[in-house]
C-alpha atoms as a PDB file:
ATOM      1  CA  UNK A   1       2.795  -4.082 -57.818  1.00  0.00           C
ATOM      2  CA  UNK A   2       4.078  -5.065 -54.572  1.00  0.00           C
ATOM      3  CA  UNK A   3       1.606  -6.220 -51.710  1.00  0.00           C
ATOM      4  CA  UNK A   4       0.829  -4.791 -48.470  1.00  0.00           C
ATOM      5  CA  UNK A   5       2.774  -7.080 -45.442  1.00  0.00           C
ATOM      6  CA  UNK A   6       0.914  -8.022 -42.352  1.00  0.00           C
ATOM      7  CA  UNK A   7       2.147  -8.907 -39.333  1.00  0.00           C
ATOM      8  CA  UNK A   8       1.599 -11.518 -36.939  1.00  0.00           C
ATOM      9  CA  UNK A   9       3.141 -11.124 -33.742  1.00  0.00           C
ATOM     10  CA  UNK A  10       2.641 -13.068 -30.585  1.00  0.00           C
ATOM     11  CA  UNK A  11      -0.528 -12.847 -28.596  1.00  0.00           C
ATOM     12  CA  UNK A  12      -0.066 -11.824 -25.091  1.00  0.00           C
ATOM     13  CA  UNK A  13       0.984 -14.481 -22.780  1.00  0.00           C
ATOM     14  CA  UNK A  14       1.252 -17.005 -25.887  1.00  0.00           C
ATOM     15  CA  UNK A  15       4.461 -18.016 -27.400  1.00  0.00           C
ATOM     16  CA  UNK A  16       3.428 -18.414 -31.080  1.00  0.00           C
ATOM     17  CA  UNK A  17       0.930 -16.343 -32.691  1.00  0.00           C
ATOM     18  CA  UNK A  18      -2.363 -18.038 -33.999  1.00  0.00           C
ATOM     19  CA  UNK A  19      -2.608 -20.316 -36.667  1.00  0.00           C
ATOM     20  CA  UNK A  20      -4.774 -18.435 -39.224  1.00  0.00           C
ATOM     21  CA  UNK A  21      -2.287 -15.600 -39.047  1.00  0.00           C
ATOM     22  CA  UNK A  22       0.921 -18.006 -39.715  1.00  0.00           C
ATOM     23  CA  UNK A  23      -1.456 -19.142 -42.884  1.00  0.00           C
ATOM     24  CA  UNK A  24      -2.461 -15.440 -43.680  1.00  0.00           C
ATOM     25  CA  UNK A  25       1.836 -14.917 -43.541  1.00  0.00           C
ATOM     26  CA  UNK A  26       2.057 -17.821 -46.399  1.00  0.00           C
ATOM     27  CA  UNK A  27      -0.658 -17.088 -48.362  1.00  0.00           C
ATOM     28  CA  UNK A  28       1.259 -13.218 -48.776  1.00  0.00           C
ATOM     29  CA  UNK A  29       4.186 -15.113 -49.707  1.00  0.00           C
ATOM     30  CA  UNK A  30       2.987 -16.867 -52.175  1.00  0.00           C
ATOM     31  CA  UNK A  31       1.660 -14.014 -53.387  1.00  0.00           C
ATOM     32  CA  UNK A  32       4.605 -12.363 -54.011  1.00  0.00           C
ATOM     33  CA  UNK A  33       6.703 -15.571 -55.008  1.00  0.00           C
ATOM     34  CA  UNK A  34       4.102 -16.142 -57.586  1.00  0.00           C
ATOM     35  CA  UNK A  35       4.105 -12.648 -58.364  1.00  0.00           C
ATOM     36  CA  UNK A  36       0.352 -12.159 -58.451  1.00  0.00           C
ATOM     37  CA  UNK A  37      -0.572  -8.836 -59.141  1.00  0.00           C
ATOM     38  CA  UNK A  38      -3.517  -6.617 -57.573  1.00  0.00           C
ATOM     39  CA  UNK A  39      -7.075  -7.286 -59.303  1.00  0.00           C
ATOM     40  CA  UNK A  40      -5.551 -10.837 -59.992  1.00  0.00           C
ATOM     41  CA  UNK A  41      -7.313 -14.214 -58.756  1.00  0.00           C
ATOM     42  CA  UNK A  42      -5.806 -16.625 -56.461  1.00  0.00           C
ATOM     43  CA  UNK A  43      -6.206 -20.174 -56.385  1.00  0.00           C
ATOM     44  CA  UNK A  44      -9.625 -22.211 -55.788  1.00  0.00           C
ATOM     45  CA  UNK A  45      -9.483 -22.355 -51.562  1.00  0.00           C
ATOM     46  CA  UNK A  46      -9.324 -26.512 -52.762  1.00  0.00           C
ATOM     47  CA  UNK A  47      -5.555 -25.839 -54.649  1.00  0.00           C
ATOM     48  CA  UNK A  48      -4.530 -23.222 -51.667  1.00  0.00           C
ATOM     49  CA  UNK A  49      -5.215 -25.916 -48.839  1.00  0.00           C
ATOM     50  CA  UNK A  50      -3.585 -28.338 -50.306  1.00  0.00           C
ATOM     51  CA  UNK A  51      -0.892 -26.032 -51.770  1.00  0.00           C
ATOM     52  CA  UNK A  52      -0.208 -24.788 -48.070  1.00  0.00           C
ATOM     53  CA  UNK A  53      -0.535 -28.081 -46.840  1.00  0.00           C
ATOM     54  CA  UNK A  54      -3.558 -26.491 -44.698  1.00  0.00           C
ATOM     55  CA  UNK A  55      -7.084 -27.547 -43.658  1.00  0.00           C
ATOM     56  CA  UNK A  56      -9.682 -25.936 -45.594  1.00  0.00           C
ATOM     57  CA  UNK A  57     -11.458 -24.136 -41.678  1.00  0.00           C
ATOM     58  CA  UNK A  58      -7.372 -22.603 -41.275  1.00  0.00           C
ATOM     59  CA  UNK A  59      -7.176 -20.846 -45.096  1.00  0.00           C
ATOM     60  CA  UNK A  60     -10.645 -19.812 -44.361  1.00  0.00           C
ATOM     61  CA  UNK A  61     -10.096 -17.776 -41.653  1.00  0.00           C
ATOM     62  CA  UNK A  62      -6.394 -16.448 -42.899  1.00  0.00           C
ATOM     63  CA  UNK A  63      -8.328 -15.397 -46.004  1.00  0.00           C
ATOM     64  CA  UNK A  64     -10.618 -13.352 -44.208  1.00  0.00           C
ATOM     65  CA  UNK A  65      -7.929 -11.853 -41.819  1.00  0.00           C
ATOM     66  CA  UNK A  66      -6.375 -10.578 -45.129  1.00  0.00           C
ATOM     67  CA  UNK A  67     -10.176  -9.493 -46.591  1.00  0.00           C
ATOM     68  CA  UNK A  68     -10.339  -7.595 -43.168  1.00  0.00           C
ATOM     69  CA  UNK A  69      -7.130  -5.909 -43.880  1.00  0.00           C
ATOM     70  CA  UNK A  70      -7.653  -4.974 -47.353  1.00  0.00           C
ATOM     71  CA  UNK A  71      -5.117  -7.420 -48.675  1.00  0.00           C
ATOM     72  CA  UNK A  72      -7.351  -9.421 -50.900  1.00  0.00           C
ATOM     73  CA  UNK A  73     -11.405  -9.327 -51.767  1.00  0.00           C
ATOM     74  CA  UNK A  74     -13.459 -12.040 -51.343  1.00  0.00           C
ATOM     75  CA  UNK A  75     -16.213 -11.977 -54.570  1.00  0.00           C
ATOM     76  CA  UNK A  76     -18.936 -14.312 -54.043  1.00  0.00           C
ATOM     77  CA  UNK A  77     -19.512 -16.514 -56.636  1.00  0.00           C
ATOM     78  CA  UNK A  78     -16.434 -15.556 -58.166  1.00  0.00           C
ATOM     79  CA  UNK A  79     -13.454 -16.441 -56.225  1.00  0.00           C
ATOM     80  CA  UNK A  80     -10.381 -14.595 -54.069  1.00  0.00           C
ATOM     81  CA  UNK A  81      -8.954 -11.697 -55.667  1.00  0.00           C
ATOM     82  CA  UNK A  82      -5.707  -9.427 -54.523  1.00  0.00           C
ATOM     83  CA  UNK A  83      -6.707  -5.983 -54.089  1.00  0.00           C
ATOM     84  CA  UNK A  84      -5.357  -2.974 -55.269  1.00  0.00           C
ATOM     85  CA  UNK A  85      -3.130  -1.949 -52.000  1.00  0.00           C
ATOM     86  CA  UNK A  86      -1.063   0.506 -51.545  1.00  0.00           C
ATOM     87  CA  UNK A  87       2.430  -0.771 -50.434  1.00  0.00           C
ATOM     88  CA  UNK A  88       3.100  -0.515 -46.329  1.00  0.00           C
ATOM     89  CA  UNK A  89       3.156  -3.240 -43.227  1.00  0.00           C
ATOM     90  CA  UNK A  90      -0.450  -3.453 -42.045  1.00  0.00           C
ATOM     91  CA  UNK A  91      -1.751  -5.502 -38.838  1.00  0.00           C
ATOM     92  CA  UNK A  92      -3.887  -8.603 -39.045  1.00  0.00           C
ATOM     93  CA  UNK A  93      -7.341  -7.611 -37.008  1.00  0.00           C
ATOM     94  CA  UNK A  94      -8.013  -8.795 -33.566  1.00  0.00           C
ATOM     95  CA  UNK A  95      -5.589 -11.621 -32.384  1.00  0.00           C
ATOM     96  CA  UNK A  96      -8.005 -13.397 -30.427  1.00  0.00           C
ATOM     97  CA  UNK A  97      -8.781 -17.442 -31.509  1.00  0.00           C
ATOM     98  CA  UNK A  98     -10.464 -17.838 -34.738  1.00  0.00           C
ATOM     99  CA  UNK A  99     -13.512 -19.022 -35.337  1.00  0.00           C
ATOM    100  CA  UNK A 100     -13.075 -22.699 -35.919  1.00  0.00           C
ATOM    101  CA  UNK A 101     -11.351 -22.726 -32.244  1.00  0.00           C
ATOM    102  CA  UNK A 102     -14.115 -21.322 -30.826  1.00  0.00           C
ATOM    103  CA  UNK A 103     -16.488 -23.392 -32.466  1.00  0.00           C
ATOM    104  CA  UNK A 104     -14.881 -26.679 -31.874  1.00  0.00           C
ATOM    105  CA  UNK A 105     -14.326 -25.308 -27.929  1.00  0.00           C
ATOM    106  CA  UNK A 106     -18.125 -24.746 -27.738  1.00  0.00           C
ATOM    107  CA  UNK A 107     -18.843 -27.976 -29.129  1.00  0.00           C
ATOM    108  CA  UNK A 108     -17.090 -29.497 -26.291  1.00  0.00           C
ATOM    109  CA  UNK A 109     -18.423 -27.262 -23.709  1.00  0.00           C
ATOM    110  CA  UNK A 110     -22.239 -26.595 -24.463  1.00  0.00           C
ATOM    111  CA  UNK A 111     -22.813 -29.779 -25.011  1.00  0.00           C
ATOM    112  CA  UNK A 112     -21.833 -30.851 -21.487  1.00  0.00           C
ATOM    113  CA  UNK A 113     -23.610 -27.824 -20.399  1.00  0.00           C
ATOM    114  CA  UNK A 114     -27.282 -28.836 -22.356  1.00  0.00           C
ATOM    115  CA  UNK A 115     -26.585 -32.562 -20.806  1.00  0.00           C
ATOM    116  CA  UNK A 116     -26.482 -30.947 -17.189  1.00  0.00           C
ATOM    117  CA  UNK A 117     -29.244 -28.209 -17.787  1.00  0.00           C
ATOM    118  CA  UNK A 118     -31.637 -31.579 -19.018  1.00  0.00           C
ATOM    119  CA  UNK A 119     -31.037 -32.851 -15.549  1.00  0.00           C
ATOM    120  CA  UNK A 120     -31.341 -29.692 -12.983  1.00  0.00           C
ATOM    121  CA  UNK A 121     -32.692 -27.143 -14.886  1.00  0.00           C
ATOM    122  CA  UNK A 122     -36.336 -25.805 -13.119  1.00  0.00           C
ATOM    123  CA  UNK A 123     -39.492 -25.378 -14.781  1.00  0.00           C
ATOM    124  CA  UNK A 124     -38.671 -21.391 -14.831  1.00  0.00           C
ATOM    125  CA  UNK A 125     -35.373 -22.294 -16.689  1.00  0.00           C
ATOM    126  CA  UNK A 126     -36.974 -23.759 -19.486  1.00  0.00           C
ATOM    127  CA  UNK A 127     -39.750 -21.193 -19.941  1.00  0.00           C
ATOM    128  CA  UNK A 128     -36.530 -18.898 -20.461  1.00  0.00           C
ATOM    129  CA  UNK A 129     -34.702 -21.071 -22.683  1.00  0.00           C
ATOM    130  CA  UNK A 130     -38.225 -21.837 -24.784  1.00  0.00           C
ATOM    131  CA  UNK A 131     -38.828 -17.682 -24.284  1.00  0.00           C
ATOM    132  CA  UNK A 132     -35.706 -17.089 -26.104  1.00  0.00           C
ATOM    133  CA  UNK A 133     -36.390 -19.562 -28.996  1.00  0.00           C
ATOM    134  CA  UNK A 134     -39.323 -17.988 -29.449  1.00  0.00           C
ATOM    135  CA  UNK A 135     -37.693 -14.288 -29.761  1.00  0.00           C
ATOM    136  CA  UNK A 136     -35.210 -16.317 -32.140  1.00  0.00           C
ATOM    137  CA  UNK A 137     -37.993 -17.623 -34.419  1.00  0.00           C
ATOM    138  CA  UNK A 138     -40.113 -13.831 -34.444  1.00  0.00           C
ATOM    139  CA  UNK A 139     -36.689 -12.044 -35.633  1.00  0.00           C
ATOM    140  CA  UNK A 140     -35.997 -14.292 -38.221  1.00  0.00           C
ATOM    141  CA  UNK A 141     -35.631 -11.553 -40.866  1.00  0.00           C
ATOM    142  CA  UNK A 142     -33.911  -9.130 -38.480  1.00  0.00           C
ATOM    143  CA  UNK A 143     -29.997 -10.308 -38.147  1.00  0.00           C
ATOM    144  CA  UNK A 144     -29.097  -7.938 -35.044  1.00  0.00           C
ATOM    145  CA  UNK A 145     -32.208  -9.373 -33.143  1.00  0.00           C
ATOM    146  CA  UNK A 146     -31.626 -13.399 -34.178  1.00  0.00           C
ATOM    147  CA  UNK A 147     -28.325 -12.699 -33.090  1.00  0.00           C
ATOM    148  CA  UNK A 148     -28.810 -11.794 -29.527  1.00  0.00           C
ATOM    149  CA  UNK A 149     -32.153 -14.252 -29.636  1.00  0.00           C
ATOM    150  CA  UNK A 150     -29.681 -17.077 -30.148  1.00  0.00           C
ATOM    151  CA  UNK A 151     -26.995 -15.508 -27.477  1.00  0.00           C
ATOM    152  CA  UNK A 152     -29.911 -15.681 -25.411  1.00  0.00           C
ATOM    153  CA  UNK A 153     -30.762 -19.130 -26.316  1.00  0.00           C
ATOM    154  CA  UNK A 154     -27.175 -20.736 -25.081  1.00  0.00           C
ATOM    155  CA  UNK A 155     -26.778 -18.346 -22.091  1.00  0.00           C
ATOM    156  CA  UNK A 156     -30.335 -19.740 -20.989  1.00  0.00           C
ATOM    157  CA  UNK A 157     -29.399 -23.102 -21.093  1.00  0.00           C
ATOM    158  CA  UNK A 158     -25.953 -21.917 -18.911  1.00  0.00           C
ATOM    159  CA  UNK A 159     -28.196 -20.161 -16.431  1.00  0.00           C
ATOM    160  CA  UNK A 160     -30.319 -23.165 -16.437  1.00  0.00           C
ATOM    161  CA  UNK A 161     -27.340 -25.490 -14.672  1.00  0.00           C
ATOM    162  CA  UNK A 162     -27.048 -23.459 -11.568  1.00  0.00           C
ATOM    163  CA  UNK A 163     -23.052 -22.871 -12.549  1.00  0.00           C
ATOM    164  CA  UNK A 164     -22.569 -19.044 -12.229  1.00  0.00           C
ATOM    165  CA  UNK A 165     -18.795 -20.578 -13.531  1.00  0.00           C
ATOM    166  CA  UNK A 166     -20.484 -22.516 -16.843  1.00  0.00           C
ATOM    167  CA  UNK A 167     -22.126 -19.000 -17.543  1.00  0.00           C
ATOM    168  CA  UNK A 168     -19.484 -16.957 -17.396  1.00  0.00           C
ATOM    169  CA  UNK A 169     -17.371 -19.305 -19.151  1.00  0.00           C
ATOM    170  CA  UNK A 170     -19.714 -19.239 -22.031  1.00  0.00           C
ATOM    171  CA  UNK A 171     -20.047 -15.857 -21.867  1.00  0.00           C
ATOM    172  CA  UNK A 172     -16.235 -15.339 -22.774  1.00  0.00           C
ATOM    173  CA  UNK A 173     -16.271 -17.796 -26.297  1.00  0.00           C
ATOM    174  CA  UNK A 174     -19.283 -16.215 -27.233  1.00  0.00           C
ATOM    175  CA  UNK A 175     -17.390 -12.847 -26.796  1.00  0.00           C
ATOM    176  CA  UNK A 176     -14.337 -14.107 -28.913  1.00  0.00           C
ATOM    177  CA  UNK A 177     -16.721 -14.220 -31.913  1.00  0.00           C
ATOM    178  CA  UNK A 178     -15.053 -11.190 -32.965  1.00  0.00           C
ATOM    179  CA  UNK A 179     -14.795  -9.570 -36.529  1.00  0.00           C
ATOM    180  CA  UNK A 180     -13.228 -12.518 -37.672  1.00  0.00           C
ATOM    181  CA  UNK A 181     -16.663 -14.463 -37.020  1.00  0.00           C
ATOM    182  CA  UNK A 182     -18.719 -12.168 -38.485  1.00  0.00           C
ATOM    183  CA  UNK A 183     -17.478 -11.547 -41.678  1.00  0.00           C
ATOM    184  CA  UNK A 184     -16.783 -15.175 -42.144  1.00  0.00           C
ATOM    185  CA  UNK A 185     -20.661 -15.341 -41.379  1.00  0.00           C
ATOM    186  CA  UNK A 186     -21.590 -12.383 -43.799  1.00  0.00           C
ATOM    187  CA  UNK A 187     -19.693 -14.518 -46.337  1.00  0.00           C
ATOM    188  CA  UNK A 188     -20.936 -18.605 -45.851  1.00  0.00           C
ATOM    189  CA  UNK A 189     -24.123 -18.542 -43.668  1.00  0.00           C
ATOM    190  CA  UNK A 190     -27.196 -19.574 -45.509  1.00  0.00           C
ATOM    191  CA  UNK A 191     -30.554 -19.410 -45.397  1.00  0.00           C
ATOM    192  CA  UNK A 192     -30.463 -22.938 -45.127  1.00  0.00           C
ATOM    193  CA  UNK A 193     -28.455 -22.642 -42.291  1.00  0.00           C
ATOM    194  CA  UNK A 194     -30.423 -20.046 -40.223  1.00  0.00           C
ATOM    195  CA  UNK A 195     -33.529 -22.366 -40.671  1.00  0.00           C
ATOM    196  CA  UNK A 196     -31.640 -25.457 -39.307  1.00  0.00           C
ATOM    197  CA  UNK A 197     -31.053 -23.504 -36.486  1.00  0.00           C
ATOM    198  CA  UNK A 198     -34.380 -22.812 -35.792  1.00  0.00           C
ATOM    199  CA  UNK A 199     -34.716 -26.647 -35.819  1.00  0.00           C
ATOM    200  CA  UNK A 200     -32.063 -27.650 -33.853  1.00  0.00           C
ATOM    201  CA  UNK A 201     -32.788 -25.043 -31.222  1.00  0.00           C
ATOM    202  CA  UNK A 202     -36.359 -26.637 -31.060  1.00  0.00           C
ATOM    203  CA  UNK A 203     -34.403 -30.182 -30.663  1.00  0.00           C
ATOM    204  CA  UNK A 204     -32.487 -28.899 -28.012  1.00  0.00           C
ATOM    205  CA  UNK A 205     -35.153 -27.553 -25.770  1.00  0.00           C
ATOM    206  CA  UNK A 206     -37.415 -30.489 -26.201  1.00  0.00           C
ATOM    207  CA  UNK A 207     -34.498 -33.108 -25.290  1.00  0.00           C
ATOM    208  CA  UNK A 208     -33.598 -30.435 -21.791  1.00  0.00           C
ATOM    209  CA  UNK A 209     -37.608 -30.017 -21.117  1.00  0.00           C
ATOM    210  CA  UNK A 210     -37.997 -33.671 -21.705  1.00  0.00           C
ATOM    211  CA  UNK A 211     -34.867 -34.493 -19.242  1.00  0.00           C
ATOM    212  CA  UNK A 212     -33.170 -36.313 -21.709  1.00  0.00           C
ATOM    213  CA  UNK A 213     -29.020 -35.391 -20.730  1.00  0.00           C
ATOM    214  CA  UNK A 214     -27.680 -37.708 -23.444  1.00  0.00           C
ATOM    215  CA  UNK A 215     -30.202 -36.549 -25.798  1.00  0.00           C
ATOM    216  CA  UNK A 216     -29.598 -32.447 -25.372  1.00  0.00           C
ATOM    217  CA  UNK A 217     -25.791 -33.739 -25.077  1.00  0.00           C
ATOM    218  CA  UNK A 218     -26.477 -34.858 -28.881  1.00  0.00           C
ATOM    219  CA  UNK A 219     -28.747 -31.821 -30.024  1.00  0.00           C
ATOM    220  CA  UNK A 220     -25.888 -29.315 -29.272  1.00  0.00           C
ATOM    221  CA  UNK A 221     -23.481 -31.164 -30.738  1.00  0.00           C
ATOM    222  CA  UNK A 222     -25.089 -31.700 -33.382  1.00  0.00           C
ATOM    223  CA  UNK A 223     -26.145 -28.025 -33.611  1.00  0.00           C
ATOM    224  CA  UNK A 224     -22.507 -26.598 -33.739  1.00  0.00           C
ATOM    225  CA  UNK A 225     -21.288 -29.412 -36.195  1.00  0.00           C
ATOM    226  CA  UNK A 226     -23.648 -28.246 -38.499  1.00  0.00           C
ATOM    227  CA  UNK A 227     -22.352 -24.440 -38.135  1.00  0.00           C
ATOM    228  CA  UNK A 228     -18.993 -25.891 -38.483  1.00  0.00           C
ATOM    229  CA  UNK A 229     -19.833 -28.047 -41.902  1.00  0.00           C
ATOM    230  CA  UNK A 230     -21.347 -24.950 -43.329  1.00  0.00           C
ATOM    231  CA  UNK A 231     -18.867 -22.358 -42.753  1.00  0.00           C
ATOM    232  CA  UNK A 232     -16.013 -24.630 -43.700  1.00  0.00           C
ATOM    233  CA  UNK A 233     -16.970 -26.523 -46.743  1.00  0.00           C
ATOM    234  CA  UNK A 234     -16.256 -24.941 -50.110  1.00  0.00           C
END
């Protein structure tokens, strides 16, 4: 059977489309040069990284680019799979950056922001920043509700510098955590994971209230390395 082709054209005002689309391109071609058929496994995301020659966070987000459009099945527990396609070019969802680029550029910029918001941010700021912990702790068991508890959380923090240009800066990554994100989050976040959070939200807050830069500086960091290790290691 032959596989489904995806495209990956160049984003708008970029040269060179993104990187987990030129790895979703390879991992199709080895596909058919290996001449693995639908309903047939691929290789351990360990022998495809090194295979491709690609970091583990870049085949993790090609692979679910091609889960998105039906090119292979990710089975938890189980492995990748091809699916049963039928033949036809198909486009690669969203072109947007992928998750690990937005992750690593929020690492960079929220923790800058959480150093400034430890040094300016008013006694209202951090009732709104503790407010929306709070709300993030109550919906623990409800995912729609966490999830805008902890948009809250960082936009508080943003609000909390003064910088109308900080805010609306995070406001755009958190918007590029598109379909991409999500199902990469339906497939790797843990429980383990969503109670961290809890904690390092807590860490964060106390190291802003107690006007600690370097320390909230740290606590962020920390934060999204910890999202990072999680949803990249195998």
């Amino acid at each position: 059977m032959s596989q489904k082709k995806t495209t990956s054209t160049p984003e708008a005002g970029s040269h060179e489309p993104r990187l987990y689309r030129v790895v979703a391109d390879r991992i199709q071609q080895l596909i058919a040069d290996e001449g693995i058929a639908g309903g047939e496994r691929l290789p351990s995301e360990r022998d495809l990284s090194i295979k491709l020659s690609v970091s583990r966070a870049s085949l993790r987000e090609a692979l679910i680019a091609l889960e998105l459009g039906g090119v292979i099945e990710v089975r938890g527990g189980s492995g990748v799979y091809v699916s049963e396609v039928p033949d036809g070019d198909i486009a690669l969802p969203e072109g947007g950056p992928g998750p690990f680029e937005v992750l690593a550029a929020r690492r960079l910029f929220e923790a800058e922001i959480a150093a400034i918001a430890a040094r300016v941010a008013t006694p209202h700021d951090i009732d709104e920043i503790l407010r929306a912990v709070l709300e993030m702790e109550a919906s623990h068991a409800n995912k729609a509700s966490n999830e805008q508890a902890d948009r809250n959380f960082h936009l508080a923090i943003a609000r909390a510098t003064g910088n109308s240009a900080l805010v609306g800066g995070l406001d755009y990554l958190w918007n590029q955590r598109g379909r991409l994100w999500h199902k990469l989050k339906e497939h790797f976040q843990t429980e383990e994971l969503r109670l961290e959070t809890l904690k390092d939200h807590r860490r964060i807050l106390e190291a802003i209230a107690a006007r600690d830069p370097a320390g909230a500086r740290k606590a962020m960091r920390s934060h999204l390395e910890r999202v990072t290790r999680t949803f990249s290691r195998g």
